[in-house]
PDB file of N, CA and C in Angstrom:
ATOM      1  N   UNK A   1       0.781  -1.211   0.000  1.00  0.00           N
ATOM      2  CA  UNK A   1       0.000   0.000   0.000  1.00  0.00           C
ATOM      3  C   UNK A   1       0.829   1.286   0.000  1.00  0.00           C
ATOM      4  N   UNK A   2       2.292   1.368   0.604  1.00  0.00           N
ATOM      5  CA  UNK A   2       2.861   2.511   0.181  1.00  0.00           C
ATOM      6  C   UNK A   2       3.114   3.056  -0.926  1.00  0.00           C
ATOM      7  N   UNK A   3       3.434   2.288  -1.801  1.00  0.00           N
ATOM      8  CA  UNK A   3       2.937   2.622  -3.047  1.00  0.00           C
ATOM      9  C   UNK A   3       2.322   3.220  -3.939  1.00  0.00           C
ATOM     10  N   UNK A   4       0.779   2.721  -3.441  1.00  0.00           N
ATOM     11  CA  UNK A   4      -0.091   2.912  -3.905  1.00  0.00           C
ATOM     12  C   UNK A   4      -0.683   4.701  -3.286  1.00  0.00           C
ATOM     13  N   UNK A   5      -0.383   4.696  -1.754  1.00  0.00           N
ATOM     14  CA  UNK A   5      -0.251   6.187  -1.205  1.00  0.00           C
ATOM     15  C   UNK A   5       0.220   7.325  -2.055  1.00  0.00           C
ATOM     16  N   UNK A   6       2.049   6.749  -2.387  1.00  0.00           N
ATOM     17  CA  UNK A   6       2.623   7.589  -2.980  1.00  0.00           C
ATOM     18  C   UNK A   6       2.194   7.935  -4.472  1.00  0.00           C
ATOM     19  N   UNK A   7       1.512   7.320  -4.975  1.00  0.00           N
ATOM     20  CA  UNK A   7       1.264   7.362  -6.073  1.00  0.00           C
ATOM     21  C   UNK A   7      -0.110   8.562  -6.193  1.00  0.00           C
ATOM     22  N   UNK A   8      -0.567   8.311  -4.955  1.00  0.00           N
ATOM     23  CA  UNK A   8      -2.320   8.725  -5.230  1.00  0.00           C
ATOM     24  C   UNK A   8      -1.489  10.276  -4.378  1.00  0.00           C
ATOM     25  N   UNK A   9      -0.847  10.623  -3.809  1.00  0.00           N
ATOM     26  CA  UNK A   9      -0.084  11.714  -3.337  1.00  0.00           C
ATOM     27  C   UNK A   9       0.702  12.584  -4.633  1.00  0.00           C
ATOM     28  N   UNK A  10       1.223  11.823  -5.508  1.00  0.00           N
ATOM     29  CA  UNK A  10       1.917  12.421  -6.536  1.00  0.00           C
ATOM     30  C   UNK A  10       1.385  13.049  -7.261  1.00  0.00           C
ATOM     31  N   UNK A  11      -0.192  12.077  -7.791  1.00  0.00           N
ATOM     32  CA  UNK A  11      -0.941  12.864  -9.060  1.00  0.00           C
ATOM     33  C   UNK A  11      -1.755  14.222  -8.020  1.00  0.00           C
ATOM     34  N   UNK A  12      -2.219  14.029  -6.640  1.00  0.00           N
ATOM     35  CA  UNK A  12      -3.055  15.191  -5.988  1.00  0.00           C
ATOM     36  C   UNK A  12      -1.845  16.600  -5.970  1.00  0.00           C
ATOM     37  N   UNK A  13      -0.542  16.001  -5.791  1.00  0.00           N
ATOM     38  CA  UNK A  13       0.458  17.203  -5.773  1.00  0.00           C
ATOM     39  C   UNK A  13       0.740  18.569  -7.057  1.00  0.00           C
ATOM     40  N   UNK A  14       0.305  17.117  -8.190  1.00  0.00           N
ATOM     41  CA  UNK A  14       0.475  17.464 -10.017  1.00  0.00           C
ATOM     42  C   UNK A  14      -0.899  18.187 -10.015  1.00  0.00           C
ATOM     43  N   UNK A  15      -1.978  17.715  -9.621  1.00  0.00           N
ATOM     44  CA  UNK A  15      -2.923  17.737 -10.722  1.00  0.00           C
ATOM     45  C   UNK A  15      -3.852  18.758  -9.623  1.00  0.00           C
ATOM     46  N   UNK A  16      -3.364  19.487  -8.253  1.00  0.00           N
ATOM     47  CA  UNK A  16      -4.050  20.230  -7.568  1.00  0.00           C
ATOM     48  C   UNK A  16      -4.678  21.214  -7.991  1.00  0.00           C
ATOM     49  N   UNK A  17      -4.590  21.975  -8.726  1.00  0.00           N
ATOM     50  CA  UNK A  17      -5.657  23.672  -9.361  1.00  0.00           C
ATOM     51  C   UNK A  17      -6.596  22.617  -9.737  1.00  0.00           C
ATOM     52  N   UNK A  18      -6.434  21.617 -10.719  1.00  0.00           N
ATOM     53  CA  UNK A  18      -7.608  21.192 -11.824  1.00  0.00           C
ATOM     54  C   UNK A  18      -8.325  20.362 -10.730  1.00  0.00           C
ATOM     55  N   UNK A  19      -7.944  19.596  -9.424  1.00  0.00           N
ATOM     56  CA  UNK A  19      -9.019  19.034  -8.332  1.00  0.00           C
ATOM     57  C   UNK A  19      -9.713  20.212  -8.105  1.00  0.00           C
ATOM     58  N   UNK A  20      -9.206  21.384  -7.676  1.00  0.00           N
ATOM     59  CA  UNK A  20      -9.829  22.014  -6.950  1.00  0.00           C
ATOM     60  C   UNK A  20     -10.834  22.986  -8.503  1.00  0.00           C
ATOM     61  N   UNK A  21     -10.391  23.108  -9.885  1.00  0.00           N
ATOM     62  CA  UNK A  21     -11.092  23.962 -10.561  1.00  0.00           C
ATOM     63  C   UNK A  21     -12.399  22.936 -10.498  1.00  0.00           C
ATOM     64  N   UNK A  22     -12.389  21.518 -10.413  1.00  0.00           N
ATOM     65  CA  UNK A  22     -13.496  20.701 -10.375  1.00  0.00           C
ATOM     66  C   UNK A  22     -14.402  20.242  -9.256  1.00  0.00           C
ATOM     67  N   UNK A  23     -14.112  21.155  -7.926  1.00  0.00           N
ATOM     68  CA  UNK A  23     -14.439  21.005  -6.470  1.00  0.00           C
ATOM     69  C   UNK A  23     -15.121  19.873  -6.239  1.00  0.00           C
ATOM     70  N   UNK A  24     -13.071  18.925  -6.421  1.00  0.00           N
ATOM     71  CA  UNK A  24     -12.872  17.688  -5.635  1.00  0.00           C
ATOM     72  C   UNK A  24     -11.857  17.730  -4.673  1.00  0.00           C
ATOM     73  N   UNK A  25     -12.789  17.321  -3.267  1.00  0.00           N
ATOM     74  CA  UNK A  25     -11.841  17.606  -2.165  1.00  0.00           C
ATOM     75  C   UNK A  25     -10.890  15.886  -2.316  1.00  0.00           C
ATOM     76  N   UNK A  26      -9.748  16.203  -1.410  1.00  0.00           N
ATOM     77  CA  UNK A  26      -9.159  15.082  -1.186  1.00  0.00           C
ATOM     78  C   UNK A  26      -8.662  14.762   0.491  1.00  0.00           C
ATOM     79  N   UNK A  27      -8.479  13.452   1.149  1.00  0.00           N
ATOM     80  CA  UNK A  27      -8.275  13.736   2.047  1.00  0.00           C
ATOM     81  C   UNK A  27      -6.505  13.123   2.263  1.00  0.00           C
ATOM     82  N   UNK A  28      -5.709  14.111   1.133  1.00  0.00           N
ATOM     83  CA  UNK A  28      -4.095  13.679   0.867  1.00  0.00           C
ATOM     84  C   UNK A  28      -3.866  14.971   1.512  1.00  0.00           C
ATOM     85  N   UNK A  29      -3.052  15.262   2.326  1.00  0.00           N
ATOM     86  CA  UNK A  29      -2.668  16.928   3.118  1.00  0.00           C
ATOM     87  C   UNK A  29      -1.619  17.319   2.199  1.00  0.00           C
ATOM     88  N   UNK A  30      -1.693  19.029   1.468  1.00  0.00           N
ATOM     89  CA  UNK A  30      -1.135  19.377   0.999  1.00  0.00           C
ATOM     90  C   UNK A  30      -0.118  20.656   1.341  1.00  0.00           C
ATOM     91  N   UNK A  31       0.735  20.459   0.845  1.00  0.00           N
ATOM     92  CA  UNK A  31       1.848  22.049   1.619  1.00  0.00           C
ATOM     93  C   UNK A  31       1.448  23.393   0.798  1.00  0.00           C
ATOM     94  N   UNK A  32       1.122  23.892   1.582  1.00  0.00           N
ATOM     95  CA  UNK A  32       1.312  25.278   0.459  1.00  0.00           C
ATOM     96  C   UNK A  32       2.463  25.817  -0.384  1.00  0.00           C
ATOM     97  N   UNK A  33       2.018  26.237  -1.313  1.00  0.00           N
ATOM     98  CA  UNK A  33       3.702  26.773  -1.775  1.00  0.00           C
ATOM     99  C   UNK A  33       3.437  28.147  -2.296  1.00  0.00           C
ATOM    100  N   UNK A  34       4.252  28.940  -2.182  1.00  0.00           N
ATOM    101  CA  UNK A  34       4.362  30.468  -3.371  1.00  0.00           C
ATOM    102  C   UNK A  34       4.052  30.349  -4.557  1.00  0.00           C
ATOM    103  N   UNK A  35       3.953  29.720  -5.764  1.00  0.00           N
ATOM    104  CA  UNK A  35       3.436  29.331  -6.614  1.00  0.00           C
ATOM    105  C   UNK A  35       2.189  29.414  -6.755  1.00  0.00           C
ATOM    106  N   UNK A  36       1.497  29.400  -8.160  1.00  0.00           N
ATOM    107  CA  UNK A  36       0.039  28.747  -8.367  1.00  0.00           C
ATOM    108  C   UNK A  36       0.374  27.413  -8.129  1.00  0.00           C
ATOM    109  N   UNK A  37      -0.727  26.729  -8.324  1.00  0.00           N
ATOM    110  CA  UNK A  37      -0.989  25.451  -8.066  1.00  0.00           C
ATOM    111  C   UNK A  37      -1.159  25.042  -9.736  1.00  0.00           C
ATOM    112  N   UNK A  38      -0.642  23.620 -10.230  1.00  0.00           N
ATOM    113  CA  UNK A  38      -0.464  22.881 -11.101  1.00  0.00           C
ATOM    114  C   UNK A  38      -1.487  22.950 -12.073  1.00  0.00           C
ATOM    115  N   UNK A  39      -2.225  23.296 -12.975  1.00  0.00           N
ATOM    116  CA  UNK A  39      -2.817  23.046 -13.990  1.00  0.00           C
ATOM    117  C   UNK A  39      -4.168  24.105 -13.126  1.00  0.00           C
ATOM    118  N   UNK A  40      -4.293  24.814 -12.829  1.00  0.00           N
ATOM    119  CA  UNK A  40      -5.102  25.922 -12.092  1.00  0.00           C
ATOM    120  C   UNK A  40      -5.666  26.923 -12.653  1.00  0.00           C
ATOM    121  N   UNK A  41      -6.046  26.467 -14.184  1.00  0.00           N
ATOM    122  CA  UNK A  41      -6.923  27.088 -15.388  1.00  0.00           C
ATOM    123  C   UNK A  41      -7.717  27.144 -15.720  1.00  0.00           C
ATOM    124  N   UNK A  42      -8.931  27.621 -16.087  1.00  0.00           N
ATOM    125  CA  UNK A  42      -9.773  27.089 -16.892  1.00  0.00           C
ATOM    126  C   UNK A  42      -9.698  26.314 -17.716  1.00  0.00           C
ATOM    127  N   UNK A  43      -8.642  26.694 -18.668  1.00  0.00           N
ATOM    128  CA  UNK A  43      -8.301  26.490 -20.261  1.00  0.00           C
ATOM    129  C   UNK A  43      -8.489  24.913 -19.763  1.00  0.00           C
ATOM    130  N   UNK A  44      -8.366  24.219 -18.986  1.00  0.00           N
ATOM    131  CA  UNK A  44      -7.769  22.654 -19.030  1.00  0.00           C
ATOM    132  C   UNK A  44      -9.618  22.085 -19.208  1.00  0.00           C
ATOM    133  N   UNK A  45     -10.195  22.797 -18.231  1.00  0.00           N
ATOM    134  CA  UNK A  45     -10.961  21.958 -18.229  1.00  0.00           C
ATOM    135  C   UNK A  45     -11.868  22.439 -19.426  1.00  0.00           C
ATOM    136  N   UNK A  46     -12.256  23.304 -19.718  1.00  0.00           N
ATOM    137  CA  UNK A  46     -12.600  24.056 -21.151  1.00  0.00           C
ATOM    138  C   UNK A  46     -12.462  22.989 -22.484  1.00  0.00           C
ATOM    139  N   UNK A  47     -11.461  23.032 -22.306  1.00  0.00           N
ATOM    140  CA  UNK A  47     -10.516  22.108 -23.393  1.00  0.00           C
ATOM    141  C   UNK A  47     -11.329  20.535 -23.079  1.00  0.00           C
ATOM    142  N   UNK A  48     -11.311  20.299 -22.516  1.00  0.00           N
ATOM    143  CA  UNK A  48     -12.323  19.239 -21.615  1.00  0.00           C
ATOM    144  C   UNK A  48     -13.479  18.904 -22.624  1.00  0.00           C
ATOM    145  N   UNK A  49     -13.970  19.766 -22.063  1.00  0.00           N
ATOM    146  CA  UNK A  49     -15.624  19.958 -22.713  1.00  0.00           C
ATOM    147  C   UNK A  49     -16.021  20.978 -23.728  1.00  0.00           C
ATOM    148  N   UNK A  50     -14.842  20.566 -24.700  1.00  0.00           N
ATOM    149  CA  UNK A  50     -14.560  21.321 -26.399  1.00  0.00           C
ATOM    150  C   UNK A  50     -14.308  19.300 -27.113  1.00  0.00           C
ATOM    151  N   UNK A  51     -13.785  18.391 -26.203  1.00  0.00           N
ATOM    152  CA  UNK A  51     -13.863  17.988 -27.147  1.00  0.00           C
ATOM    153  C   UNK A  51     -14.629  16.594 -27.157  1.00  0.00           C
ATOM    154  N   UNK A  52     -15.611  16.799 -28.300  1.00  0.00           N
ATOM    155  CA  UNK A  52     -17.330  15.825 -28.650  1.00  0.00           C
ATOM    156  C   UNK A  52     -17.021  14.768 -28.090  1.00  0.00           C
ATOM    157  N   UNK A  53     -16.362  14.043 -27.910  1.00  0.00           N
ATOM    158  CA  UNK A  53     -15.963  12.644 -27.473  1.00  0.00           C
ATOM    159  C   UNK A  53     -16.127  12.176 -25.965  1.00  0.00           C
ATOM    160  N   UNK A  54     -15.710  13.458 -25.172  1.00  0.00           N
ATOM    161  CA  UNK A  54     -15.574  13.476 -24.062  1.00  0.00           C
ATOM    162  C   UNK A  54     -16.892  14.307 -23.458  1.00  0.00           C
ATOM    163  N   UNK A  55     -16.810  15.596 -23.398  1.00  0.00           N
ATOM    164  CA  UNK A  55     -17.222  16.854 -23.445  1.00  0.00           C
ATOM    165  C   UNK A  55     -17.580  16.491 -21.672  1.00  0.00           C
ATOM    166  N   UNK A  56     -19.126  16.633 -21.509  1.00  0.00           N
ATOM    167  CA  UNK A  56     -19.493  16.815 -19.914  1.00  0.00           C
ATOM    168  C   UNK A  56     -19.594  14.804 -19.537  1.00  0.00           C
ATOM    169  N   UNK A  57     -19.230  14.119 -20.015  1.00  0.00           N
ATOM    170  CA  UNK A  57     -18.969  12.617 -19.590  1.00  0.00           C
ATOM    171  C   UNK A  57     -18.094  12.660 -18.449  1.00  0.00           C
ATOM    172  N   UNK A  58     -17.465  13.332 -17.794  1.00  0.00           N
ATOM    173  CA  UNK A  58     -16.730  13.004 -16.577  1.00  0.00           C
ATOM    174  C   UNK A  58     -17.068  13.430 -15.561  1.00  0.00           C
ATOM    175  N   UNK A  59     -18.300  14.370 -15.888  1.00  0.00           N
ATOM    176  CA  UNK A  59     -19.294  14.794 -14.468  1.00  0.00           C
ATOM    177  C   UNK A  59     -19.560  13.447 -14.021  1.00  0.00           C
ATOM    178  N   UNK A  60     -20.027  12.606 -14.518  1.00  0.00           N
ATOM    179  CA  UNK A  60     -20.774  11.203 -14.063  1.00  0.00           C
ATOM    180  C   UNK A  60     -20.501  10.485 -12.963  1.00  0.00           C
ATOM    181  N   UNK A  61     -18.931  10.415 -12.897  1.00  0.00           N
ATOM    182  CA  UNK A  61     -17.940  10.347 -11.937  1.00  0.00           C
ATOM    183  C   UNK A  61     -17.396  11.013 -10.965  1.00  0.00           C
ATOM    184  N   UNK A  62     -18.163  12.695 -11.253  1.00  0.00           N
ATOM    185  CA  UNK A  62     -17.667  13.215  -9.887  1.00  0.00           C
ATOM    186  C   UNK A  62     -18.189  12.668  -8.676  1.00  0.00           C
ATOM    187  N   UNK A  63     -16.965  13.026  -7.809  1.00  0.00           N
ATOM    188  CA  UNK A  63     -18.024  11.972  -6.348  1.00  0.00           C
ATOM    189  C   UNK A  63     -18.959  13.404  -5.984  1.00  0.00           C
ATOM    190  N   UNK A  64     -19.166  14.612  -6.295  1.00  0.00           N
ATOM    191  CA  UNK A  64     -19.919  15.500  -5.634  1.00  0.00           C
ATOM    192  C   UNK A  64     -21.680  15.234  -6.295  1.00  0.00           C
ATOM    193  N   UNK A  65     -22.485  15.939  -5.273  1.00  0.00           N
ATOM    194  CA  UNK A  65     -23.874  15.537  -5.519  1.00  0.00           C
ATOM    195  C   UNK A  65     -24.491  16.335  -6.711  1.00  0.00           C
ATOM    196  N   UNK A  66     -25.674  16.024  -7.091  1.00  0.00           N
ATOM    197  CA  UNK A  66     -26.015  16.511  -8.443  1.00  0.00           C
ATOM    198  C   UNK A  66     -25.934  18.195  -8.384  1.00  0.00           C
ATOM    199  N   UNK A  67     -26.269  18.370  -7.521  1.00  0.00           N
ATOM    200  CA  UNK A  67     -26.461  20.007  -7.412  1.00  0.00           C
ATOM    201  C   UNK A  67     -24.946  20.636  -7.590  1.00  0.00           C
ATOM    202  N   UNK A  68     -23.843  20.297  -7.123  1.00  0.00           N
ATOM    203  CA  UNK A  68     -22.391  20.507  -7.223  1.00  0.00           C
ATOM    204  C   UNK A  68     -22.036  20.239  -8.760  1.00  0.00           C
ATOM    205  N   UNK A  69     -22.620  19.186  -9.448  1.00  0.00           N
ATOM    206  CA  UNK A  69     -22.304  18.819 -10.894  1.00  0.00           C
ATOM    207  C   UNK A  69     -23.128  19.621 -11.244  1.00  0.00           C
ATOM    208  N   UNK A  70     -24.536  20.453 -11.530  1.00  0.00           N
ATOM    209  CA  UNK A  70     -24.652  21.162 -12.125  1.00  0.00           C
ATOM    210  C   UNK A  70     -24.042  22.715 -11.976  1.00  0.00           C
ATOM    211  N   UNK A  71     -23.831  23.706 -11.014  1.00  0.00           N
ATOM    212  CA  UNK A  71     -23.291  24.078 -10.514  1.00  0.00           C
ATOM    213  C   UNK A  71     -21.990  24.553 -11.528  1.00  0.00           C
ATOM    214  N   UNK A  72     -20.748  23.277 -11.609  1.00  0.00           N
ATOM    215  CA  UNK A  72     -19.837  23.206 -12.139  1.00  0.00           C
ATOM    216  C   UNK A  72     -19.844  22.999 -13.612  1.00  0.00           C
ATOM    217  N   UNK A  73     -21.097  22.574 -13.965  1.00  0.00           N
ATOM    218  CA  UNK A  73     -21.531  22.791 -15.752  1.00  0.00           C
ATOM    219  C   UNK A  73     -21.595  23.830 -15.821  1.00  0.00           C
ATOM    220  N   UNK A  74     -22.422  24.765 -15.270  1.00  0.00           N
ATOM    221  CA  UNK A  74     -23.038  25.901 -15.824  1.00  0.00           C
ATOM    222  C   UNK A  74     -22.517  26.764 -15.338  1.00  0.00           C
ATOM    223  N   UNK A  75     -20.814  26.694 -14.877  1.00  0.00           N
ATOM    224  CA  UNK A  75     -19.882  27.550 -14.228  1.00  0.00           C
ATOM    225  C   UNK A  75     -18.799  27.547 -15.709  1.00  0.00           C
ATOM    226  N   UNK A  76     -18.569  26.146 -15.802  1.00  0.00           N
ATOM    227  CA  UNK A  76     -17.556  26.076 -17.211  1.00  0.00           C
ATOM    228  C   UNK A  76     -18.484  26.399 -18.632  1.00  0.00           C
ATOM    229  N   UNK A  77     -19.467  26.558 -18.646  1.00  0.00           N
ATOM    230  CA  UNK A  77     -20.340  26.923 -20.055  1.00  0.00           C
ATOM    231  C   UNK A  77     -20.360  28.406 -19.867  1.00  0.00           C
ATOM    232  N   UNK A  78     -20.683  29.075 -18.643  1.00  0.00           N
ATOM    233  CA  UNK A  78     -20.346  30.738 -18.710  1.00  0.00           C
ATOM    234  C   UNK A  78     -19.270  30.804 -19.261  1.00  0.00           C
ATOM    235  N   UNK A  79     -18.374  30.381 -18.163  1.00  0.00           N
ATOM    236  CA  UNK A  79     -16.697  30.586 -18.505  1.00  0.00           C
ATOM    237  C   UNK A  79     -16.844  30.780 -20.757  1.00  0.00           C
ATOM    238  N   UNK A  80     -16.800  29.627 -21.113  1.00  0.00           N
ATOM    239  CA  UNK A  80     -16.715  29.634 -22.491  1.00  0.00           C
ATOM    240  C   UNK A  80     -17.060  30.739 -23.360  1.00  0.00           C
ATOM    241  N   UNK A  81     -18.866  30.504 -22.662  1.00  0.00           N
ATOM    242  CA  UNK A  81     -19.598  31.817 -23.750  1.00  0.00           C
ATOM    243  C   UNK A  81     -18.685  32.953 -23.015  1.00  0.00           C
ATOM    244  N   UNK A  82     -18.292  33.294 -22.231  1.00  0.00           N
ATOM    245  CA  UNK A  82     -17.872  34.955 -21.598  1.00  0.00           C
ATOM    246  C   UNK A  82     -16.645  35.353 -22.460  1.00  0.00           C
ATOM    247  N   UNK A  83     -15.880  34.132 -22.825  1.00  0.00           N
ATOM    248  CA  UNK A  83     -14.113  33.813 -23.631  1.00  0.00           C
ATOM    249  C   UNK A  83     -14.865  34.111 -25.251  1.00  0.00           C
ATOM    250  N   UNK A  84     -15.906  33.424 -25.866  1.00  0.00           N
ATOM    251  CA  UNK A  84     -16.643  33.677 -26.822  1.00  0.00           C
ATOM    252  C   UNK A  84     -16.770  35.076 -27.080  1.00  0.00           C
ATOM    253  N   UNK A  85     -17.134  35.749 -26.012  1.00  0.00           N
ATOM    254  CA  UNK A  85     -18.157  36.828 -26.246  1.00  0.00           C
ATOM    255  C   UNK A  85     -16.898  38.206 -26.119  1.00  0.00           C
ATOM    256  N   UNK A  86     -15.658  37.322 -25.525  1.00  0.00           N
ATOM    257  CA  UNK A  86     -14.675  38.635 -25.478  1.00  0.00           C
ATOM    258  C   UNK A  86     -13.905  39.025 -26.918  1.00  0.00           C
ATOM    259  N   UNK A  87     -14.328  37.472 -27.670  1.00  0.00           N
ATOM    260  CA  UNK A  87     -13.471  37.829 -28.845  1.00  0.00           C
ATOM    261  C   UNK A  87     -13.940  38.181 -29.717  1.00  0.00           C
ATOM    262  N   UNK A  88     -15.756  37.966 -29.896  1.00  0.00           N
ATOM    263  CA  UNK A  88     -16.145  38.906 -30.738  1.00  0.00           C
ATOM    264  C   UNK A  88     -16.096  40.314 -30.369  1.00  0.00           C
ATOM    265  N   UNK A  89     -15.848  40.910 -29.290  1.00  0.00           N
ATOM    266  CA  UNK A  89     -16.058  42.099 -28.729  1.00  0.00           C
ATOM    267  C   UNK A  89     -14.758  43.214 -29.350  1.00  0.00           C
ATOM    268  N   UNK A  90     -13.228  41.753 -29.067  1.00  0.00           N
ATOM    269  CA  UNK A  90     -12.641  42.400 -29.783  1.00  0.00           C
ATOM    270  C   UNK A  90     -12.565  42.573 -31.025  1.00  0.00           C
ATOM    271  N   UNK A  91     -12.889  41.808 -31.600  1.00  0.00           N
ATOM    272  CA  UNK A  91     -13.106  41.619 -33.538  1.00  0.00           C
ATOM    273  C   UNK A  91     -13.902  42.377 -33.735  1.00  0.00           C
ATOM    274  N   UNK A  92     -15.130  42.946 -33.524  1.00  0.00           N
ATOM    275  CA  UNK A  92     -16.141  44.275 -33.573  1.00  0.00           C
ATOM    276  C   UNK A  92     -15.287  45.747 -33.427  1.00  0.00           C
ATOM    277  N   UNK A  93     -14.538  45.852 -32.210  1.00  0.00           N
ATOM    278  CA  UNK A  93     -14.013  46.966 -31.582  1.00  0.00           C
ATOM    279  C   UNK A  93     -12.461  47.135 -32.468  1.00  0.00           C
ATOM    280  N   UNK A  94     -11.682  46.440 -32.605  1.00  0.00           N
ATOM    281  CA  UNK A  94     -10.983  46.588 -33.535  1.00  0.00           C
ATOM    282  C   UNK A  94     -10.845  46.560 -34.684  1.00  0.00           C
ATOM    283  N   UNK A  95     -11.955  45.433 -35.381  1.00  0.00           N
ATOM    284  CA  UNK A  95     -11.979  45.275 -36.423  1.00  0.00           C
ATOM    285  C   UNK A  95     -10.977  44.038 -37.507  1.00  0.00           C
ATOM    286  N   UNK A  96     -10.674  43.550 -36.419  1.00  0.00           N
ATOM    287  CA  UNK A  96      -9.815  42.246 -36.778  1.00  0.00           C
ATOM    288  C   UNK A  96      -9.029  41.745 -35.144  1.00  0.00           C
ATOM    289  N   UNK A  97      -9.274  40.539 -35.737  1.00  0.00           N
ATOM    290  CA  UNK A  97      -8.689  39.704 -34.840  1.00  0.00           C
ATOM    291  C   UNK A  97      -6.981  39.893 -34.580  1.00  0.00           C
ATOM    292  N   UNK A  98      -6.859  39.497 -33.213  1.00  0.00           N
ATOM    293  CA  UNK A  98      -5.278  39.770 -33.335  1.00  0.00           C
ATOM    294  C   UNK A  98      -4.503  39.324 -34.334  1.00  0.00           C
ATOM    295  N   UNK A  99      -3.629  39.490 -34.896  1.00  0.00           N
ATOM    296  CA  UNK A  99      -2.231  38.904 -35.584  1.00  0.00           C
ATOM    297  C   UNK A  99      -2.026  37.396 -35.531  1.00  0.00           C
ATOM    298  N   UNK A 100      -1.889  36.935 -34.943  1.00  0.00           N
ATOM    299  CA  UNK A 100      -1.573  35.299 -34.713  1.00  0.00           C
ATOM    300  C   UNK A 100      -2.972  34.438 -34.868  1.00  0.00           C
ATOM    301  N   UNK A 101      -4.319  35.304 -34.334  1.00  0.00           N
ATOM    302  CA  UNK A 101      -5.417  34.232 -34.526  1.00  0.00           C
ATOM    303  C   UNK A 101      -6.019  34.615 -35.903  1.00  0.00           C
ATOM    304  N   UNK A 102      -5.773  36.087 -36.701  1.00  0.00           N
ATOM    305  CA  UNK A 102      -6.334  36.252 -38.051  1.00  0.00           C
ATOM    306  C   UNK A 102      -5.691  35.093 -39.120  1.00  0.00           C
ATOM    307  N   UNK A 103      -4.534  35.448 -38.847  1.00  0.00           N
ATOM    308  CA  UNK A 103      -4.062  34.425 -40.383  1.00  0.00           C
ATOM    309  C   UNK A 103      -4.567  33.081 -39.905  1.00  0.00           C
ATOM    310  N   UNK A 104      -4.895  32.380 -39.179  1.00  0.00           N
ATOM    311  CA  UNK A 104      -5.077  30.808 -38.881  1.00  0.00           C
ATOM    312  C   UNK A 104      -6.608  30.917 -39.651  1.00  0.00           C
ATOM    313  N   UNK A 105      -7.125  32.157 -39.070  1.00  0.00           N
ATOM    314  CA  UNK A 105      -9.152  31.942 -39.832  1.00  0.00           C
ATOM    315  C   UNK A 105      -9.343  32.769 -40.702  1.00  0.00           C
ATOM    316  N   UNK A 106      -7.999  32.715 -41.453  1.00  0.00           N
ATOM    317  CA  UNK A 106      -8.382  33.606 -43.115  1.00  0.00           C
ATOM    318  C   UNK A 106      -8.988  32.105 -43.989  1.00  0.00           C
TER     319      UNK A 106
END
């Protein structure tokens, strides 16, 4: 079983922002550090539920109760439309998309 500790300690150490962007508690004790915390983005889980295959299929498995899984849907679907809605805002207001994302959607 030490092992198996260290192991389930390693990924909670790695993978801490994205437990907590998905409010899953753990009961592994963690140190604080000066740093952000490991993958502590939206973008990850976004990216998540962008792609058809996957998309909201891993709610199913959260251990939190339905009200916490919806909650956390309709927290990451704002998130999106709000990221949506900033880039048409800028493409309206400027009149083109930045430099690096125009030439990709010419």
């Amino acid at each position: 079983m030490p092992l198996v500790k260290a192991l389930q300690a390693s990924l909670h150490k790695r993978f801490l922002g994205l437990f907590h962007q998905v409010n899953v508690t753990t009961t592994i004790p963690t140190e604080p550090t000066a740093i952000s915390e490991p993958f502590d983005n939206e973008v990850y889980v976004i990216t998540a539920v962008l792609d058809p295959k996957y998309s909201f299929m891993w709610l199913q498995d959260h251990p939190g109760n339905q009200q916490t899984k919806d909650n956390l849907q309709s927290s990451i679907t704002g998130t999106f439309y709000f990221c949506i809605w900033i880039w048409i805002w800028i493409w309206k207001v400027i009149g083109k998309l930045p430099e690096g994302i125009s030439r990709r959607w010419r």
